[in-house]
Protein backbone atom coordinates (compact mmCIF):
# COMPACT_ATOMS: atom_id res chain seq x y z
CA UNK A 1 -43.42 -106.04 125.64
CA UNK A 2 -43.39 -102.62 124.07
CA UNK A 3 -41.23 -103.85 121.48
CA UNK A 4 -43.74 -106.63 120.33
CA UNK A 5 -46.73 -104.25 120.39
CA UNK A 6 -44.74 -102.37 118.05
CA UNK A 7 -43.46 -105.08 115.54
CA UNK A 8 -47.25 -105.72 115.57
CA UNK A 9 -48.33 -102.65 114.96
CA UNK A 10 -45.96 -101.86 112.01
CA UNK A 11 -46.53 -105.49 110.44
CA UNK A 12 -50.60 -104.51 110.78
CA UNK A 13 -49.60 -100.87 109.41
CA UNK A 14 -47.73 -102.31 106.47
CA UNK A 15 -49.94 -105.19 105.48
CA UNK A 16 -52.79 -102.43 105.30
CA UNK A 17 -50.62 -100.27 103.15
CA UNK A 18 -49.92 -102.76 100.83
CA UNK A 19 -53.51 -104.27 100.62
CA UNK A 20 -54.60 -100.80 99.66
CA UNK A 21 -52.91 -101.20 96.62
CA UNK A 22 -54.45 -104.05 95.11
CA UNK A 23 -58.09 -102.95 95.72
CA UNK A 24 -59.83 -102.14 92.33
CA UNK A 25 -61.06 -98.71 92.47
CA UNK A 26 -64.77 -98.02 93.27
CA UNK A 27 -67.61 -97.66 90.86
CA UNK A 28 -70.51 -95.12 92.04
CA UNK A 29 -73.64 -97.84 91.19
CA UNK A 30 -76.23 -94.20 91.38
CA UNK A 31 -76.14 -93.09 87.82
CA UNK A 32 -77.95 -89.62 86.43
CA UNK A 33 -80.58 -91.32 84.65
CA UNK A 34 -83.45 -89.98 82.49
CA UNK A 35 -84.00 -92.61 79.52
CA UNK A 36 -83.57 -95.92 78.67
CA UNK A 37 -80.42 -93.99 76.65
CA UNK A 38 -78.76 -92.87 79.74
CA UNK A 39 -79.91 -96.26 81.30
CA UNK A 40 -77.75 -98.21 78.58
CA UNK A 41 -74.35 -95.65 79.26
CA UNK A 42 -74.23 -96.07 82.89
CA UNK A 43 -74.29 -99.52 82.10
CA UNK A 44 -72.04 -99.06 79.66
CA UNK A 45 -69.13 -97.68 82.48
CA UNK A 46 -69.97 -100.15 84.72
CA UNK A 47 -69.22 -102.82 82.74
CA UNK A 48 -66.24 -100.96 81.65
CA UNK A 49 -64.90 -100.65 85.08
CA UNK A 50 -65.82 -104.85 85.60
CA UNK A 51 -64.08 -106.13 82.11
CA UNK A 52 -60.55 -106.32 81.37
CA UNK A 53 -58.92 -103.00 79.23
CA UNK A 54 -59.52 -105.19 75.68
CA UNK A 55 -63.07 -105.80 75.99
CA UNK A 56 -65.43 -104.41 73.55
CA UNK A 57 -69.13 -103.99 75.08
CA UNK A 58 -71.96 -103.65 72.46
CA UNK A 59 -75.63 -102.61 73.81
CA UNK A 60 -78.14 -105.21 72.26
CA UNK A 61 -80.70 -102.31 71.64
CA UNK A 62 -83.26 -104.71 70.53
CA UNK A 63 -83.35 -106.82 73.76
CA UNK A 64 -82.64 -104.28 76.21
CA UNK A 65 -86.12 -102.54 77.69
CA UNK A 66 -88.15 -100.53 79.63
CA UNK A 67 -90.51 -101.61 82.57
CA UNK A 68 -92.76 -99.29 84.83
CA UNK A 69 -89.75 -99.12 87.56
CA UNK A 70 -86.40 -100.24 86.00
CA UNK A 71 -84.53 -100.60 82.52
CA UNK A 72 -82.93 -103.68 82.10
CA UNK A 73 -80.08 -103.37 79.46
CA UNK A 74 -78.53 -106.31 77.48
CA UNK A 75 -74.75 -106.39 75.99
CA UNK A 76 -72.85 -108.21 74.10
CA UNK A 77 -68.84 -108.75 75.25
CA UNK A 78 -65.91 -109.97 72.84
CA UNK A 79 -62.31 -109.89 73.49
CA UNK A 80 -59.51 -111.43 71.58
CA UNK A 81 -60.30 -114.96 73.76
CA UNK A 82 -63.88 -115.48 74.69
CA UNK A 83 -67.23 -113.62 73.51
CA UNK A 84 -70.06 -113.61 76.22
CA UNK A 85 -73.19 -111.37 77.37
CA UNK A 86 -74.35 -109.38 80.05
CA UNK A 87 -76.84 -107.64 81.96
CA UNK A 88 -77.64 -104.74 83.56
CA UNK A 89 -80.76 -103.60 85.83
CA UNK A 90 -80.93 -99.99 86.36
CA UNK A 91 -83.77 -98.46 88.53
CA UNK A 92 -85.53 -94.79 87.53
CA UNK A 93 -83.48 -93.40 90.26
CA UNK A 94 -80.09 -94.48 87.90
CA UNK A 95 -78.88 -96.72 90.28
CA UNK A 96 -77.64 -100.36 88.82
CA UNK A 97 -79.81 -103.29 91.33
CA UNK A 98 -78.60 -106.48 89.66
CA UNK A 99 -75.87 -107.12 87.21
CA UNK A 100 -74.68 -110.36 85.62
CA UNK A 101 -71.48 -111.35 83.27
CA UNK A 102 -72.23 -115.07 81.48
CA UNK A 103 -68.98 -116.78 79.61
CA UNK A 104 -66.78 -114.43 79.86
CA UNK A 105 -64.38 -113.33 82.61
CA UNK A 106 -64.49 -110.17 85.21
CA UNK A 107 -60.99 -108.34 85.59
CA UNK A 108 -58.51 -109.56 87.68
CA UNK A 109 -59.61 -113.36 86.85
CA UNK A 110 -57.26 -115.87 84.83
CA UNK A 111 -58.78 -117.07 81.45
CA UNK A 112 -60.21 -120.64 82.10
């Protein structure tokens, strides 16, 4: 009996281990923000820490916005494959509420 709790426990043990490795490393959503400007570079990173290395990430200036309680900040993706848009809602407080990535695909995912 002792020997099967352990086999257990060292299967759970390395399973956990090894899951820890393929975990994406965490972006901090709460951003320092006092303009639309810092608005548009915290959603910048963030999208930046979502999109494969290769991506380039263009703020649309002219769509992106200001409202009485949030920014919401427009972008343009391109890689070598597949060119796409995205979106970005950042409270006054600097942290990012909604975010959305049309035709074009997050890290980690296979090119369709």
């Amino acid at each position: 009996m002792k020997h099967l709790f352990f086999r257990f426990s060292l299967i759970l043990l390395l399973v956990g281990v090894a899951g820890c490795g393929f975990q994406k490393q965490s972006f901090d959503m709460q951003g320092q923000v006092g303009d639309i400007g810092d608005a548009m570079e915290h959603c910048r990173r963030f999208m930046t820490h979502l999109l494969p290395a290769d991506s380039y990430i263009y703020i649309d200036q002219a769509s992106s916005r200001e409202t009485e309680d949030h920014y919401d900040i427009f972008l343009d993706l391109h890689n070598h494959y597949e060119d796409g848009y995205g979106q970005c809602r950042v409270n006054k407080k600097g942290l990012i509420i909604y975010h959305v990535i049309r035709d074009f695909n997050e890290r980690g995912r296979s090119f369709q």
